[in-house]
C-alpha atoms as a PDB file:
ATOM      1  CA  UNK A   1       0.000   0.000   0.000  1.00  0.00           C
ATOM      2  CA  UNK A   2       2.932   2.254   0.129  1.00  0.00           C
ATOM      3  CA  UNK A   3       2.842   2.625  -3.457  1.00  0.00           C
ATOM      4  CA  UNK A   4      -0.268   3.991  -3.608  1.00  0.00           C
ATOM      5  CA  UNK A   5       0.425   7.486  -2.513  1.00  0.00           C
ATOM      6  CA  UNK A   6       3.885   7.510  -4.684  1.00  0.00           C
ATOM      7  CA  UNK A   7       2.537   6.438  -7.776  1.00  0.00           C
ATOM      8  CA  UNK A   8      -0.437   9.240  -7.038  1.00  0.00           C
ATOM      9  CA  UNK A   9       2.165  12.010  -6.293  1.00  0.00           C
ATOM     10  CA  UNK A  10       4.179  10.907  -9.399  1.00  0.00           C
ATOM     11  CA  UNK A  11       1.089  11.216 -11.353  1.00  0.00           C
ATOM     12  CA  UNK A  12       0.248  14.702  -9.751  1.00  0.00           C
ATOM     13  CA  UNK A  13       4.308  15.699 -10.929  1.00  0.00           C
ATOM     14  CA  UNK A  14       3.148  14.630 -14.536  1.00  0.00           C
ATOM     15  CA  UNK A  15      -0.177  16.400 -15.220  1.00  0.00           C
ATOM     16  CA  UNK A  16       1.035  19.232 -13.233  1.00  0.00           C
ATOM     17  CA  UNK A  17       4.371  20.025 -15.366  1.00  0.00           C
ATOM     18  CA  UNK A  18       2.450  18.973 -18.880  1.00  0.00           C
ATOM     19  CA  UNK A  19       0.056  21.399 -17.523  1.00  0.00           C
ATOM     20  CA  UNK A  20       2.828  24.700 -17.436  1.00  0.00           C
ATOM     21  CA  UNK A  21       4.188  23.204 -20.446  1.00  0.00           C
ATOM     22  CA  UNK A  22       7.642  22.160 -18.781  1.00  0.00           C
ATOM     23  CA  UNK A  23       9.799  20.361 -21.355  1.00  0.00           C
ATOM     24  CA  UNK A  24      11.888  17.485 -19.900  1.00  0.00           C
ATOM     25  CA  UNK A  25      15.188  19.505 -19.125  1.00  0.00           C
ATOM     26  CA  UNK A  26      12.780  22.358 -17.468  1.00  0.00           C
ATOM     27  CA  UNK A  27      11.483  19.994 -15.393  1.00  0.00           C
ATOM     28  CA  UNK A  28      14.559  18.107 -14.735  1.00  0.00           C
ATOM     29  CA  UNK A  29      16.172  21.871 -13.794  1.00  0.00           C
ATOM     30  CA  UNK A  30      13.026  23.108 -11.719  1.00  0.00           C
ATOM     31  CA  UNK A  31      13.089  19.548  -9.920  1.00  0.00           C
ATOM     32  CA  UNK A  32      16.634  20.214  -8.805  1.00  0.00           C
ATOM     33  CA  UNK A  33      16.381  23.250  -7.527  1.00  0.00           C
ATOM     34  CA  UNK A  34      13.383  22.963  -5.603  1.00  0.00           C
ATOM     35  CA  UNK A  35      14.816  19.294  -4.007  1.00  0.00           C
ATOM     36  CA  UNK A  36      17.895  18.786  -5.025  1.00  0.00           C
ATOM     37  CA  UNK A  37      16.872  15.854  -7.140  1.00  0.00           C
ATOM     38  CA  UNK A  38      16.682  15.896 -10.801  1.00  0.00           C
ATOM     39  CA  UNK A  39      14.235  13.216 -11.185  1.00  0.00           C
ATOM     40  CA  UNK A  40      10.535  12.112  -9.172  1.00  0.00           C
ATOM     41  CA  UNK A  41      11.568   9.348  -8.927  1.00  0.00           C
ATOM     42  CA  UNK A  42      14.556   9.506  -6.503  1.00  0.00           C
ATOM     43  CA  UNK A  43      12.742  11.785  -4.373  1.00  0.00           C
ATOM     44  CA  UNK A  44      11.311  11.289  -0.851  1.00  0.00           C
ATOM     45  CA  UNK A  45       7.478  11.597  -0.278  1.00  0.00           C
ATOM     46  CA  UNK A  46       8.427  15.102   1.459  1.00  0.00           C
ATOM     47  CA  UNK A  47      10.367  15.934  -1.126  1.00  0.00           C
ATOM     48  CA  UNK A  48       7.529  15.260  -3.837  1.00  0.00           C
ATOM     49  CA  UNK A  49       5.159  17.358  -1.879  1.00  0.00           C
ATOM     50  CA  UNK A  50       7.338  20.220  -1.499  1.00  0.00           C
ATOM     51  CA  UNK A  51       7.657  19.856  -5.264  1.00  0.00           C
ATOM     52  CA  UNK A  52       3.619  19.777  -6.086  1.00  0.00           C
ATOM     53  CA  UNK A  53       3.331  22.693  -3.947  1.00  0.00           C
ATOM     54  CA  UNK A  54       5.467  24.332  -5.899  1.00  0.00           C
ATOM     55  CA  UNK A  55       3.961  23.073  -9.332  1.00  0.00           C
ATOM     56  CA  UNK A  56       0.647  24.567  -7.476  1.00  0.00           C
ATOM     57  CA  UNK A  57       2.113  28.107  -6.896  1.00  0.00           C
ATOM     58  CA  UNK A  58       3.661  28.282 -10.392  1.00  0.00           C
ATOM     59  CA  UNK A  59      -0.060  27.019 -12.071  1.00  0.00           C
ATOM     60  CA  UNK A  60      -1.608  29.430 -10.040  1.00  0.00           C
ATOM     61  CA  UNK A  61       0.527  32.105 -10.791  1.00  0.00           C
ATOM     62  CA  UNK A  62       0.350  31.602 -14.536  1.00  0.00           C
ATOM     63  CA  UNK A  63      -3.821  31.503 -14.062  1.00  0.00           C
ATOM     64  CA  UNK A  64      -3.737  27.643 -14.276  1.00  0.00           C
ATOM     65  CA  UNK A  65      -6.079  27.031 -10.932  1.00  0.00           C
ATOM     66  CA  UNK A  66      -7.626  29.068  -9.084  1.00  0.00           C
ATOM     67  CA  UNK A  67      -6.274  29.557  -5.988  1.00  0.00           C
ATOM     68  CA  UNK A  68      -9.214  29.495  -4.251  1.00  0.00           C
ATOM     69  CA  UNK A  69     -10.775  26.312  -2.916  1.00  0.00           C
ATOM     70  CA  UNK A  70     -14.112  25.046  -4.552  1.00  0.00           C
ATOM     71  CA  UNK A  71     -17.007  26.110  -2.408  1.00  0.00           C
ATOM     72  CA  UNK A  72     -19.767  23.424  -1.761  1.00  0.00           C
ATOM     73  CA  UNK A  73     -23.485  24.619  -2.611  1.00  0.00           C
ATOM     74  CA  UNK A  74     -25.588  24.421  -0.057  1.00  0.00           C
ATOM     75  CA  UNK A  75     -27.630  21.742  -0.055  1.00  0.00           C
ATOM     76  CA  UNK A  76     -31.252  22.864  -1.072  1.00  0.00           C
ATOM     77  CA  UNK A  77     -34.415  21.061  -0.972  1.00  0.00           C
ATOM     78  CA  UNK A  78     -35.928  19.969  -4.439  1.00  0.00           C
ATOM     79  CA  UNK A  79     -39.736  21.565  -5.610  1.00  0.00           C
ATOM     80  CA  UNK A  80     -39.789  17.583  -6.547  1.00  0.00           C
ATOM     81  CA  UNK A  81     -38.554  16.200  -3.351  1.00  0.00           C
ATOM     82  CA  UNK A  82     -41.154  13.059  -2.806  1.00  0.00           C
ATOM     83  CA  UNK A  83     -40.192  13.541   0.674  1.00  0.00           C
ATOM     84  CA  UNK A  84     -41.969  16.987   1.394  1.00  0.00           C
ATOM     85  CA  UNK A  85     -45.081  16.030   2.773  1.00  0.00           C
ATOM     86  CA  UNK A  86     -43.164  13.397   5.429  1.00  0.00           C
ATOM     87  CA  UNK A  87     -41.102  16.250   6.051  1.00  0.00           C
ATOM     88  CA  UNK A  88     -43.916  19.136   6.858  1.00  0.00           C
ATOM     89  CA  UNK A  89     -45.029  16.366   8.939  1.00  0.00           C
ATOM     90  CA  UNK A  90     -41.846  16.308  10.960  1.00  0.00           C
ATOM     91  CA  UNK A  91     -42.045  19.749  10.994  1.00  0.00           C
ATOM     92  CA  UNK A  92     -45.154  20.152  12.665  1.00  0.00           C
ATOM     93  CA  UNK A  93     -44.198  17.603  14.705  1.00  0.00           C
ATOM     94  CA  UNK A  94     -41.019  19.621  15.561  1.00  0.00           C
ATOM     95  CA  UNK A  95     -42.868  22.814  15.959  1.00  0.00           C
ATOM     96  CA  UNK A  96     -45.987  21.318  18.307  1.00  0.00           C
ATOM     97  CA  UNK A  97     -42.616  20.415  20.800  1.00  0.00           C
ATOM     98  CA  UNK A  98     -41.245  24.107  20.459  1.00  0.00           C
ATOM     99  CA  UNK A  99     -45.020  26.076  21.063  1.00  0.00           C
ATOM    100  CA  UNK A 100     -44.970  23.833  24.252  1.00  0.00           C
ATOM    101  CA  UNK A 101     -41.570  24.899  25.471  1.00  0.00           C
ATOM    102  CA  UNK A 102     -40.213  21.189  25.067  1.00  0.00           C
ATOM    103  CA  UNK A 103     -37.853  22.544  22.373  1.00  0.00           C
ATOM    104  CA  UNK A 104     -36.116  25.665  22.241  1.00  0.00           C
ATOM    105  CA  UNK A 105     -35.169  26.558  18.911  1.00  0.00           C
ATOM    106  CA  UNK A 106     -37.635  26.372  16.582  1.00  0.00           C
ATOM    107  CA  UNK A 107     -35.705  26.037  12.838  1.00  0.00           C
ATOM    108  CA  UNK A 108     -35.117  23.562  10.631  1.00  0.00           C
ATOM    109  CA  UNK A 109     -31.594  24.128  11.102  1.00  0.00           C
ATOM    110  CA  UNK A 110     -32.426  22.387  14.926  1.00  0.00           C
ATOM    111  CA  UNK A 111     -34.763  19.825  13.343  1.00  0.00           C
ATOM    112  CA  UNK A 112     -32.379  18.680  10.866  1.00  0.00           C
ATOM    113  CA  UNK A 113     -29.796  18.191  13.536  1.00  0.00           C
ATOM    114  CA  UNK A 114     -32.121  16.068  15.764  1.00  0.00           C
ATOM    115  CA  UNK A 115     -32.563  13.928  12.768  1.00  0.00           C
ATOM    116  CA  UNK A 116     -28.854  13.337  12.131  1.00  0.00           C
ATOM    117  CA  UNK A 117     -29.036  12.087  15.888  1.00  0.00           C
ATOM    118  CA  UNK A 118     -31.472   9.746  15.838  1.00  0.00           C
ATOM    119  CA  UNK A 119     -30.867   8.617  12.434  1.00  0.00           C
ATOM    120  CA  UNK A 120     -26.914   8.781  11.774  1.00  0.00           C
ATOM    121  CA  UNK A 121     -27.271  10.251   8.251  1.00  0.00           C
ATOM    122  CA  UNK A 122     -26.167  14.185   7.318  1.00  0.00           C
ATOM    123  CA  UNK A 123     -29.273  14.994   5.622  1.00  0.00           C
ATOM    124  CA  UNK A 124     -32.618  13.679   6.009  1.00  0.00           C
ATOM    125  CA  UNK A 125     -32.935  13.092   1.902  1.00  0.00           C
ATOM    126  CA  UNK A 126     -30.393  10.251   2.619  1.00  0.00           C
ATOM    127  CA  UNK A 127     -33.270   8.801   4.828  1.00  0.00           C
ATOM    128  CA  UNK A 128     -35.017   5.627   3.377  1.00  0.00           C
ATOM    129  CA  UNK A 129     -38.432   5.083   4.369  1.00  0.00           C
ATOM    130  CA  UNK A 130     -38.284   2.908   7.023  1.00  0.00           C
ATOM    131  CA  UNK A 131     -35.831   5.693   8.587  1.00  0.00           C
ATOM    132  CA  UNK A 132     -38.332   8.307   7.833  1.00  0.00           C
ATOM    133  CA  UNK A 133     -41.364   6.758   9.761  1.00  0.00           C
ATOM    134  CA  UNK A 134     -38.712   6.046  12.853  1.00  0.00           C
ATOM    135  CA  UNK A 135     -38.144   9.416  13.122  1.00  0.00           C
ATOM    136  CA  UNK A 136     -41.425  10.838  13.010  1.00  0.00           C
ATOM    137  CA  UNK A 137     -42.649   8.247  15.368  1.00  0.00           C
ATOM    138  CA  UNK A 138     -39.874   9.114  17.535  1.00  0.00           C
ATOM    139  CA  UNK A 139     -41.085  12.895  17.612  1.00  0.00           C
ATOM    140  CA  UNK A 140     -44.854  11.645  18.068  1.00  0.00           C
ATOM    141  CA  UNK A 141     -43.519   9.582  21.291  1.00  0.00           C
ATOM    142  CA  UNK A 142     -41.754  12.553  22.310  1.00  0.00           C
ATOM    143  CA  UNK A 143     -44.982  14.740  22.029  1.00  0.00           C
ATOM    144  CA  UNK A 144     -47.350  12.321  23.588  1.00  0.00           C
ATOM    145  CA  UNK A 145     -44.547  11.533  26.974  1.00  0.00           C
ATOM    146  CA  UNK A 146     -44.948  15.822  26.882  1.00  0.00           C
ATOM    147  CA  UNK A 147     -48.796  15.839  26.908  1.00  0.00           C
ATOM    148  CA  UNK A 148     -48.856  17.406  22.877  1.00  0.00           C
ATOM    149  CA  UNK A 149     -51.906  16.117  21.432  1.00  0.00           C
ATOM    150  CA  UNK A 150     -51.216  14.613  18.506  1.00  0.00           C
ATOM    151  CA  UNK A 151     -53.647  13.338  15.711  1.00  0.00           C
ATOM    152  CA  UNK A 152     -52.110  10.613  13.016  1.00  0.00           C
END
Protein backbone atom coordinates (compact mmCIF):
# COMPACT_ATOMS: atom_id res chain seq x y z
CA UNK A 1 0.00 0.00 0.00
CA UNK A 2 2.93 2.25 0.13
CA UNK A 3 2.84 2.63 -3.46
CA UNK A 4 -0.27 3.99 -3.61
CA UNK A 5 0.43 7.49 -2.51
CA UNK A 6 3.89 7.51 -4.68
CA UNK A 7 2.54 6.44 -7.78
CA UNK A 8 -0.44 9.24 -7.04
CA UNK A 9 2.16 12.01 -6.29
CA UNK A 10 4.18 10.91 -9.40
CA UNK A 11 1.09 11.22 -11.35
CA UNK A 12 0.25 14.70 -9.75
CA UNK A 13 4.31 15.70 -10.93
CA UNK A 14 3.15 14.63 -14.54
CA UNK A 15 -0.18 16.40 -15.22
CA UNK A 16 1.04 19.23 -13.23
CA UNK A 17 4.37 20.03 -15.37
CA UNK A 18 2.45 18.97 -18.88
CA UNK A 19 0.06 21.40 -17.52
CA UNK A 20 2.83 24.70 -17.44
CA UNK A 21 4.19 23.20 -20.45
CA UNK A 22 7.64 22.16 -18.78
CA UNK A 23 9.80 20.36 -21.35
CA UNK A 24 11.89 17.49 -19.90
CA UNK A 25 15.19 19.51 -19.12
CA UNK A 26 12.78 22.36 -17.47
CA UNK A 27 11.48 19.99 -15.39
CA UNK A 28 14.56 18.11 -14.74
CA UNK A 29 16.17 21.87 -13.79
CA UNK A 30 13.03 23.11 -11.72
CA UNK A 31 13.09 19.55 -9.92
CA UNK A 32 16.63 20.21 -8.80
CA UNK A 33 16.38 23.25 -7.53
CA UNK A 34 13.38 22.96 -5.60
CA UNK A 35 14.82 19.29 -4.01
CA UNK A 36 17.89 18.79 -5.03
CA UNK A 37 16.87 15.85 -7.14
CA UNK A 38 16.68 15.90 -10.80
CA UNK A 39 14.23 13.22 -11.19
CA UNK A 40 10.54 12.11 -9.17
CA UNK A 41 11.57 9.35 -8.93
CA UNK A 42 14.56 9.51 -6.50
CA UNK A 43 12.74 11.78 -4.37
CA UNK A 44 11.31 11.29 -0.85
CA UNK A 45 7.48 11.60 -0.28
CA UNK A 46 8.43 15.10 1.46
CA UNK A 47 10.37 15.93 -1.13
CA UNK A 48 7.53 15.26 -3.84
CA UNK A 49 5.16 17.36 -1.88
CA UNK A 50 7.34 20.22 -1.50
CA UNK A 51 7.66 19.86 -5.26
CA UNK A 52 3.62 19.78 -6.09
CA UNK A 53 3.33 22.69 -3.95
CA UNK A 54 5.47 24.33 -5.90
CA UNK A 55 3.96 23.07 -9.33
CA UNK A 56 0.65 24.57 -7.48
CA UNK A 57 2.11 28.11 -6.90
CA UNK A 58 3.66 28.28 -10.39
CA UNK A 59 -0.06 27.02 -12.07
CA UNK A 60 -1.61 29.43 -10.04
CA UNK A 61 0.53 32.11 -10.79
CA UNK A 62 0.35 31.60 -14.54
CA UNK A 63 -3.82 31.50 -14.06
CA UNK A 64 -3.74 27.64 -14.28
CA UNK A 65 -6.08 27.03 -10.93
CA UNK A 66 -7.63 29.07 -9.08
CA UNK A 67 -6.27 29.56 -5.99
CA UNK A 68 -9.21 29.49 -4.25
CA UNK A 69 -10.77 26.31 -2.92
CA UNK A 70 -14.11 25.05 -4.55
CA UNK A 71 -17.01 26.11 -2.41
CA UNK A 72 -19.77 23.42 -1.76
CA UNK A 73 -23.48 24.62 -2.61
CA UNK A 74 -25.59 24.42 -0.06
CA UNK A 75 -27.63 21.74 -0.06
CA UNK A 76 -31.25 22.86 -1.07
CA UNK A 77 -34.41 21.06 -0.97
CA UNK A 78 -35.93 19.97 -4.44
CA UNK A 79 -39.74 21.56 -5.61
CA UNK A 80 -39.79 17.58 -6.55
CA UNK A 81 -38.55 16.20 -3.35
CA UNK A 82 -41.15 13.06 -2.81
CA UNK A 83 -40.19 13.54 0.67
CA UNK A 84 -41.97 16.99 1.39
CA UNK A 85 -45.08 16.03 2.77
CA UNK A 86 -43.16 13.40 5.43
CA UNK A 87 -41.10 16.25 6.05
CA UNK A 88 -43.92 19.14 6.86
CA UNK A 89 -45.03 16.37 8.94
CA UNK A 90 -41.85 16.31 10.96
CA UNK A 91 -42.04 19.75 10.99
CA UNK A 92 -45.15 20.15 12.66
CA UNK A 93 -44.20 17.60 14.71
CA UNK A 94 -41.02 19.62 15.56
CA UNK A 95 -42.87 22.81 15.96
CA UNK A 96 -45.99 21.32 18.31
CA UNK A 97 -42.62 20.42 20.80
CA UNK A 98 -41.24 24.11 20.46
CA UNK A 99 -45.02 26.08 21.06
CA UNK A 100 -44.97 23.83 24.25
CA UNK A 101 -41.57 24.90 25.47
CA UNK A 102 -40.21 21.19 25.07
CA UNK A 103 -37.85 22.54 22.37
CA UNK A 104 -36.12 25.67 22.24
CA UNK A 105 -35.17 26.56 18.91
CA UNK A 106 -37.64 26.37 16.58
CA UNK A 107 -35.71 26.04 12.84
CA UNK A 108 -35.12 23.56 10.63
CA UNK A 109 -31.59 24.13 11.10
CA UNK A 110 -32.43 22.39 14.93
CA UNK A 111 -34.76 19.83 13.34
CA UNK A 112 -32.38 18.68 10.87
CA UNK A 113 -29.80 18.19 13.54
CA UNK A 114 -32.12 16.07 15.76
CA UNK A 115 -32.56 13.93 12.77
CA UNK A 116 -28.85 13.34 12.13
CA UNK A 117 -29.04 12.09 15.89
CA UNK A 118 -31.47 9.75 15.84
CA UNK A 119 -30.87 8.62 12.43
CA UNK A 120 -26.91 8.78 11.77
CA UNK A 121 -27.27 10.25 8.25
CA UNK A 122 -26.17 14.19 7.32
CA UNK A 123 -29.27 14.99 5.62
CA UNK A 124 -32.62 13.68 6.01
CA UNK A 125 -32.94 13.09 1.90
CA UNK A 126 -30.39 10.25 2.62
CA UNK A 127 -33.27 8.80 4.83
CA UNK A 128 -35.02 5.63 3.38
CA UNK A 129 -38.43 5.08 4.37
CA UNK A 130 -38.28 2.91 7.02
CA UNK A 131 -35.83 5.69 8.59
CA UNK A 132 -38.33 8.31 7.83
CA UNK A 133 -41.36 6.76 9.76
CA UNK A 134 -38.71 6.05 12.85
CA UNK A 135 -38.14 9.42 13.12
CA UNK A 136 -41.43 10.84 13.01
CA UNK A 137 -42.65 8.25 15.37
CA UNK A 138 -39.87 9.11 17.53
CA UNK A 139 -41.08 12.90 17.61
CA UNK A 140 -44.85 11.65 18.07
CA UNK A 141 -43.52 9.58 21.29
CA UNK A 142 -41.75 12.55 22.31
CA UNK A 143 -44.98 14.74 22.03
CA UNK A 144 -47.35 12.32 23.59
CA UNK A 145 -44.55 11.53 26.97
CA UNK A 146 -44.95 15.82 26.88
CA UNK A 147 -48.80 15.84 26.91
CA UNK A 148 -48.86 17.41 22.88
CA UNK A 149 -51.91 16.12 21.43
CA UNK A 150 -51.22 14.61 18.51
CA UNK A 151 -53.65 13.34 15.71
CA UNK A 152 -52.11 10.61 13.02
Amino acid sequence: MATAPRQSHLAAIHCAQKALGLSAEDASALKLAVTGQASSATMSATQRKAYLAHLSTLQQRAGLIDPRPAKRPQVQRSVEDYQDERWGKARALWHALAANGVVHTDTDAALAAYVKRQSHMEHWRFLNGYQINAVIEALKSWCTRTGIDVRT
